[in-house]
C-alpha atoms as a PDB file:
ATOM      1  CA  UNK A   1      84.275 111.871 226.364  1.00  0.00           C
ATOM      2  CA  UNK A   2      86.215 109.166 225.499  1.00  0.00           C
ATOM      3  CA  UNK A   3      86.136 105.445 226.801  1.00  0.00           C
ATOM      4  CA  UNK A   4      87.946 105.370 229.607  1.00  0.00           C
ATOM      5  CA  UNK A   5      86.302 108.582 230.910  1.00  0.00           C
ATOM      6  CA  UNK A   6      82.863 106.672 230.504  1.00  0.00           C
ATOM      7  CA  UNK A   7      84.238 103.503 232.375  1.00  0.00           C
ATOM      8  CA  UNK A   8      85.748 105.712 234.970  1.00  0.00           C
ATOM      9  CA  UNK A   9      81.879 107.654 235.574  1.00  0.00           C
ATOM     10  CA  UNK A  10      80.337 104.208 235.450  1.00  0.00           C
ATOM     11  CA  UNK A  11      82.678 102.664 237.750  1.00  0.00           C
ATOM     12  CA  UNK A  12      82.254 105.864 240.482  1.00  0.00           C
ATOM     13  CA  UNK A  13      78.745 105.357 239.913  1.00  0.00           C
ATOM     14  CA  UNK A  14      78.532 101.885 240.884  1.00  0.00           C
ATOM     15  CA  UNK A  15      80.670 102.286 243.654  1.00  0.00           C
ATOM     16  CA  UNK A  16      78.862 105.314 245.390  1.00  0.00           C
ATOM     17  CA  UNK A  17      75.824 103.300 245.088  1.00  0.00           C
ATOM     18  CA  UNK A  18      77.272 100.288 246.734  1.00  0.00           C
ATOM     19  CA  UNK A  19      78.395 102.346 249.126  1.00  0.00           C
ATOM     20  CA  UNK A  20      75.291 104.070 249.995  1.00  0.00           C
ATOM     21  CA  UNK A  21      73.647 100.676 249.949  1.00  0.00           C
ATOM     22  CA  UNK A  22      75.964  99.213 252.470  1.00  0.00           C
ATOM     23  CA  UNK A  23      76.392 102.202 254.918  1.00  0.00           C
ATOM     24  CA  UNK A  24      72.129 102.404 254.870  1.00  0.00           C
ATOM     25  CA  UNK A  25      72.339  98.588 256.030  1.00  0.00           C
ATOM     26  CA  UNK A  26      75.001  98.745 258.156  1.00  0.00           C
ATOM     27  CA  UNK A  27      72.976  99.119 261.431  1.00  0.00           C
ATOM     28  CA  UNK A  28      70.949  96.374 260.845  1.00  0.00           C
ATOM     29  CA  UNK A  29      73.710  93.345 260.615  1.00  0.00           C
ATOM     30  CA  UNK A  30      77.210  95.069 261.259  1.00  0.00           C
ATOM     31  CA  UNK A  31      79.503  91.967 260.611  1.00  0.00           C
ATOM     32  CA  UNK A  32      77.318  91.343 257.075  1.00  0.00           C
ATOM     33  CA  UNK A  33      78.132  94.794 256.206  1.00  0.00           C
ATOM     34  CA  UNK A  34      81.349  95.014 256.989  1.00  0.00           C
ATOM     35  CA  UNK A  35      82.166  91.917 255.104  1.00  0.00           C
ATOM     36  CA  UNK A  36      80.066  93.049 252.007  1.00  0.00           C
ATOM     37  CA  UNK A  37      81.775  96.180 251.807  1.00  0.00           C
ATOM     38  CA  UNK A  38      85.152  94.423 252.232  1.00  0.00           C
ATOM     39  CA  UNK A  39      84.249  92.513 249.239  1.00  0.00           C
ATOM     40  CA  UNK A  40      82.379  94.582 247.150  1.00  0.00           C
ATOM     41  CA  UNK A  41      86.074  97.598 248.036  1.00  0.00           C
ATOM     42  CA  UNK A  42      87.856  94.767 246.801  1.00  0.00           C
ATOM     43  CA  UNK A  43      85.972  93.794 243.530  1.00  0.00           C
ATOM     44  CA  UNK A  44      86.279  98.096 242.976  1.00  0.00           C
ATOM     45  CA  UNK A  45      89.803  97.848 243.479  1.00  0.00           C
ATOM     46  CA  UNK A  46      89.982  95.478 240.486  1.00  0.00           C
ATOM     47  CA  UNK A  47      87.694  97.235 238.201  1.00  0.00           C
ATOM     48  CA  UNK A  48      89.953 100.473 238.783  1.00  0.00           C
ATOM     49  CA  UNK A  49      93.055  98.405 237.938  1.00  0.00           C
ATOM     50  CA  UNK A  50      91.171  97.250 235.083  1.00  0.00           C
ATOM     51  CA  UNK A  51      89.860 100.782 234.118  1.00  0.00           C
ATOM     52  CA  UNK A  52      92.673 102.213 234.392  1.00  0.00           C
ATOM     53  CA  UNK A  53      94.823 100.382 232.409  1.00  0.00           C
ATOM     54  CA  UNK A  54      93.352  99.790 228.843  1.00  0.00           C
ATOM     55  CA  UNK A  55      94.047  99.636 226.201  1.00  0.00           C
ATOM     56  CA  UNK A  56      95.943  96.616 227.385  1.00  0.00           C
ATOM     57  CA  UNK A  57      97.297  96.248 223.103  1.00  0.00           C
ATOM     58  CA  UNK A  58      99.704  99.100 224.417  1.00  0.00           C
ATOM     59  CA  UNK A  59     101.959  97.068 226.052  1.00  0.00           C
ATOM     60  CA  UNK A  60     105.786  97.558 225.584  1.00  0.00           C
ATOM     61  CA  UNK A  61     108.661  95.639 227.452  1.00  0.00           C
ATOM     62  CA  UNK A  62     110.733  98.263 228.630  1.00  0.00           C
ATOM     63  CA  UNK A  63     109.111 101.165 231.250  1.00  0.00           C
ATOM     64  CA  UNK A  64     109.112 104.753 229.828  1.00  0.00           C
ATOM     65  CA  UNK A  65     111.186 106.823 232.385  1.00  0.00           C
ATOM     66  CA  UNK A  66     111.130 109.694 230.789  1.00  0.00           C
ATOM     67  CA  UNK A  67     107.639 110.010 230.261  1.00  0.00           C
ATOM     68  CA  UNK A  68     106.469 110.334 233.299  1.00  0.00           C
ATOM     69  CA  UNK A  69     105.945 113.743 234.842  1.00  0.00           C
ATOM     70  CA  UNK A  70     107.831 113.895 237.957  1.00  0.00           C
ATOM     71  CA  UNK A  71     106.856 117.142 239.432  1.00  0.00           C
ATOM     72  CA  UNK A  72     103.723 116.824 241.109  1.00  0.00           C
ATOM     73  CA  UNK A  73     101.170 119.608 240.696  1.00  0.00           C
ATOM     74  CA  UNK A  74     103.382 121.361 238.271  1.00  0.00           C
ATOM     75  CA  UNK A  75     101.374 124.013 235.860  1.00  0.00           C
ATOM     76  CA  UNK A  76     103.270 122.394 232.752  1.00  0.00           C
ATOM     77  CA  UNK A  77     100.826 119.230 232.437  1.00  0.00           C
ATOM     78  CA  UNK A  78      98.560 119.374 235.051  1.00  0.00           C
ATOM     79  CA  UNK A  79      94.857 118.942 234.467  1.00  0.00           C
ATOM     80  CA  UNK A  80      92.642 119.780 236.914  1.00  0.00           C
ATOM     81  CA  UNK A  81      89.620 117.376 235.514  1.00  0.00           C
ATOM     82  CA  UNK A  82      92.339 114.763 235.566  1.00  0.00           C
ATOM     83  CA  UNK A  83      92.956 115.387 239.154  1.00  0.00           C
ATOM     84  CA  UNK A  84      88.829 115.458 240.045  1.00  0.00           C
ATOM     85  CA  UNK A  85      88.539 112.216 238.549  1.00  0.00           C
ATOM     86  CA  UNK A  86      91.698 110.786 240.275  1.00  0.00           C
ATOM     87  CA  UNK A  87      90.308 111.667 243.635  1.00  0.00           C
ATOM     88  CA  UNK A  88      86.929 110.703 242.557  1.00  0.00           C
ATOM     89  CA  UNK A  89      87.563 107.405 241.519  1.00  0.00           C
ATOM     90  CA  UNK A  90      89.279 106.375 244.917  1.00  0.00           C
ATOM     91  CA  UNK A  91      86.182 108.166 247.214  1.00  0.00           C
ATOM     92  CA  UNK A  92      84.232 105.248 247.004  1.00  0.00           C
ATOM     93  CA  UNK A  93      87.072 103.006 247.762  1.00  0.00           C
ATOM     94  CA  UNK A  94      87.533 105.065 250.630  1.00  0.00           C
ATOM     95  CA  UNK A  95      84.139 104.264 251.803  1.00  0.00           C
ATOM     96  CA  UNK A  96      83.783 100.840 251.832  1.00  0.00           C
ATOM     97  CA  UNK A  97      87.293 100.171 252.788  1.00  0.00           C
ATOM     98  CA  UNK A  98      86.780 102.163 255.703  1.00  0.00           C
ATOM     99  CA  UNK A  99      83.332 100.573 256.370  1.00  0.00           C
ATOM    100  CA  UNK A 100      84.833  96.968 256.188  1.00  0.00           C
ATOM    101  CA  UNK A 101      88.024  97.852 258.704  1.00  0.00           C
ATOM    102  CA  UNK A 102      86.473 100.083 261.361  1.00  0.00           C
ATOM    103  CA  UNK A 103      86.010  97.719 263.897  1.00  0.00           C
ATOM    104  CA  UNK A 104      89.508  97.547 263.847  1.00  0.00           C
ATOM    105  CA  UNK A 105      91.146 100.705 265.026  1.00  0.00           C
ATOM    106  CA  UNK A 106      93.689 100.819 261.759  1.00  0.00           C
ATOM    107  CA  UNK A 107      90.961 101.159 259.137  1.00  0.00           C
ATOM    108  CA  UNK A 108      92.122 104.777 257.682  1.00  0.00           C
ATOM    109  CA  UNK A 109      95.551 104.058 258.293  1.00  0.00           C
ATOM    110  CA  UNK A 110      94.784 100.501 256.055  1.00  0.00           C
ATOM    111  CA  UNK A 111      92.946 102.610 253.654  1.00  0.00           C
ATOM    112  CA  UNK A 112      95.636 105.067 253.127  1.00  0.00           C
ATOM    113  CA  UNK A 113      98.322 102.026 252.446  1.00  0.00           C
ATOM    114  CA  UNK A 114      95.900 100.442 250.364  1.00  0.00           C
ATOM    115  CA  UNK A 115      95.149 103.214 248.036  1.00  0.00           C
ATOM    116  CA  UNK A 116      98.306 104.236 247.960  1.00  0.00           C
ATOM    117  CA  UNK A 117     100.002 101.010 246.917  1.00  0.00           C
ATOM    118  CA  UNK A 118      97.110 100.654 244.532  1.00  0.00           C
ATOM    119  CA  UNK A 119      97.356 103.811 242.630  1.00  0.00           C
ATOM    120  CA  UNK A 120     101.482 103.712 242.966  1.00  0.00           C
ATOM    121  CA  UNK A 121     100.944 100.035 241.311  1.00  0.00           C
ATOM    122  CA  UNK A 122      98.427 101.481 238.664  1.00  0.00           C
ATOM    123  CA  UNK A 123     101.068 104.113 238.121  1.00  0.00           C
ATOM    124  CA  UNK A 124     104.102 101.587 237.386  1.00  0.00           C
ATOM    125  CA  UNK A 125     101.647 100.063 235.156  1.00  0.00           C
ATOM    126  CA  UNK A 126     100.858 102.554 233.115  1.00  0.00           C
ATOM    127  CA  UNK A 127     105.090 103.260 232.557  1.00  0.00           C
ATOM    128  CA  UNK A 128     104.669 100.287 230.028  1.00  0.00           C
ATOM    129  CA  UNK A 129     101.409 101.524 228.589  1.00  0.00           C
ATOM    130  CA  UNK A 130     102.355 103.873 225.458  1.00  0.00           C
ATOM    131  CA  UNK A 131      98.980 105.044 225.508  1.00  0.00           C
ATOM    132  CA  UNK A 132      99.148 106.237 229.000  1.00  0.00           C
ATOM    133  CA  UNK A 133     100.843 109.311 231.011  1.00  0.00           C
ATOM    134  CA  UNK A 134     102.214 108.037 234.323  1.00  0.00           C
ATOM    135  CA  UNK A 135     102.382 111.343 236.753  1.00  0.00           C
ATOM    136  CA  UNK A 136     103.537 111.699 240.378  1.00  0.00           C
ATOM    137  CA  UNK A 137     100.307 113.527 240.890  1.00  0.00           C
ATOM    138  CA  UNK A 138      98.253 110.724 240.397  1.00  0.00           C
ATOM    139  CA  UNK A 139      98.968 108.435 243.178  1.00  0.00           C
ATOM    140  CA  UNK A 140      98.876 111.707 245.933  1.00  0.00           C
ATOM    141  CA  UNK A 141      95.168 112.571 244.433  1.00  0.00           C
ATOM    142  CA  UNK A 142      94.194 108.677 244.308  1.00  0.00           C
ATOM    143  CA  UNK A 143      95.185 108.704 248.088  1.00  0.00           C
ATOM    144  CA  UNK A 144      93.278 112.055 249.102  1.00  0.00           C
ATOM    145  CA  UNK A 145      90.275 110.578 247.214  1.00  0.00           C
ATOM    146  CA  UNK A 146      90.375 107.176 249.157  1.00  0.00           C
ATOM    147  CA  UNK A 147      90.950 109.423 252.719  1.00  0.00           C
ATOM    148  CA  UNK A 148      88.286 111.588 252.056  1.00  0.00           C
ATOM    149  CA  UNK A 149      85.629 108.878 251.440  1.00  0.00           C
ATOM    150  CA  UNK A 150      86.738 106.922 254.470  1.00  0.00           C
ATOM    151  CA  UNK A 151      86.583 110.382 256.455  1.00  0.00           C
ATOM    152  CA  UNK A 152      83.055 110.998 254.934  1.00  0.00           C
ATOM    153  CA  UNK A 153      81.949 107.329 255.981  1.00  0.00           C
ATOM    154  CA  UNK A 154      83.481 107.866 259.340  1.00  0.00           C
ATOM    155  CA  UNK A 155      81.525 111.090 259.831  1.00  0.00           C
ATOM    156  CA  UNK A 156      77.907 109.531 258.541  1.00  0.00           C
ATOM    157  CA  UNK A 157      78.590 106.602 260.989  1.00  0.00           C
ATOM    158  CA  UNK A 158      79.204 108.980 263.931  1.00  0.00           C
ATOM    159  CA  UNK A 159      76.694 110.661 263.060  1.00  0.00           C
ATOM    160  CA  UNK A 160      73.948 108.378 262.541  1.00  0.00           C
ATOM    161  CA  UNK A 161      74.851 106.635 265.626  1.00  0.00           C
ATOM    162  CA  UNK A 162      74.304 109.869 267.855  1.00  0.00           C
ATOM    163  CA  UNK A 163      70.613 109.949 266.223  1.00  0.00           C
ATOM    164  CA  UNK A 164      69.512 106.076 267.240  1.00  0.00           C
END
């Protein structure tokens, strides 16, 4: 497991636990939580631009066209772990995005915009990173990750609220 793998599992770690920390408080001071887990999706957002751009001595001026693969899901270079930990990574971002815009009736639809303009931005990034593979199929598993956490965190809220 290399570096980045270890920052990426640290970095889903922390952010499921934040999440779990502000969905369990949620009930107690809504407008606290939902600004805490505004914040707190914002300060992930920058550690997975961080993450995911190292090693930042990589740098070239000109973008690498032809490196990136263009066909999404094709059997040629896909990597199914690659694709877990794409989705993974945006879950929790998914959570406490959702969490911090659900009073307002847009939340998913902000989450989806977000995490896709995040992980299309990581993705032009990365075209001037020699040390990193830009793919189509990034962005489209970043996205799914982000909706499935803000489905999951729209679920547990429904749910929870039918038991009090």
């Amino acid at each position: 497991m290399d570096n980045i793998e270890k920052y990426g599992a640290l970095l889903v770690g922390a952010g499921l636990v934040a999440s779990l920390i502000v969905h369990g408080r949620g009930h107690y001071n809504r407008r606290a939580s939902v600004i805490k887990s505004s914040a707190i999706g914002y300060v992930y957002a920058a550690g997975i631009l961080i993450g995911t751009t190292i090693p930042w001595s990589s740098f070239q001026r000109q973008a690498r066209w032809s490196g990136i693969n263009w066909a999404p899901f094709s059997s040629g270079q896909l990597v199914p772990m690659d694709m877990l930990h794409n989705a993974l990574l945006f879950f929790p971002l998914g959570v406490l995005l959702e969490i911090g815009y659900s009073p307002n009736r847009l939340g998913l639809v902000y989450v989806l915009c977000f995490s896709a303009l995040l992980g299309c931005g990581l993705e032009t990034v990365q075209l001037f990173n020699i040390d990193r593979v830009p793919q189509i199929a990034d962005p489209i598993m970043n996205i799914a990750g982000a909706a499935v956490g803000a489905l999951f965190s729209l679920s547990l809220r429904r749910l929870t609220s039918g038991l009090r």
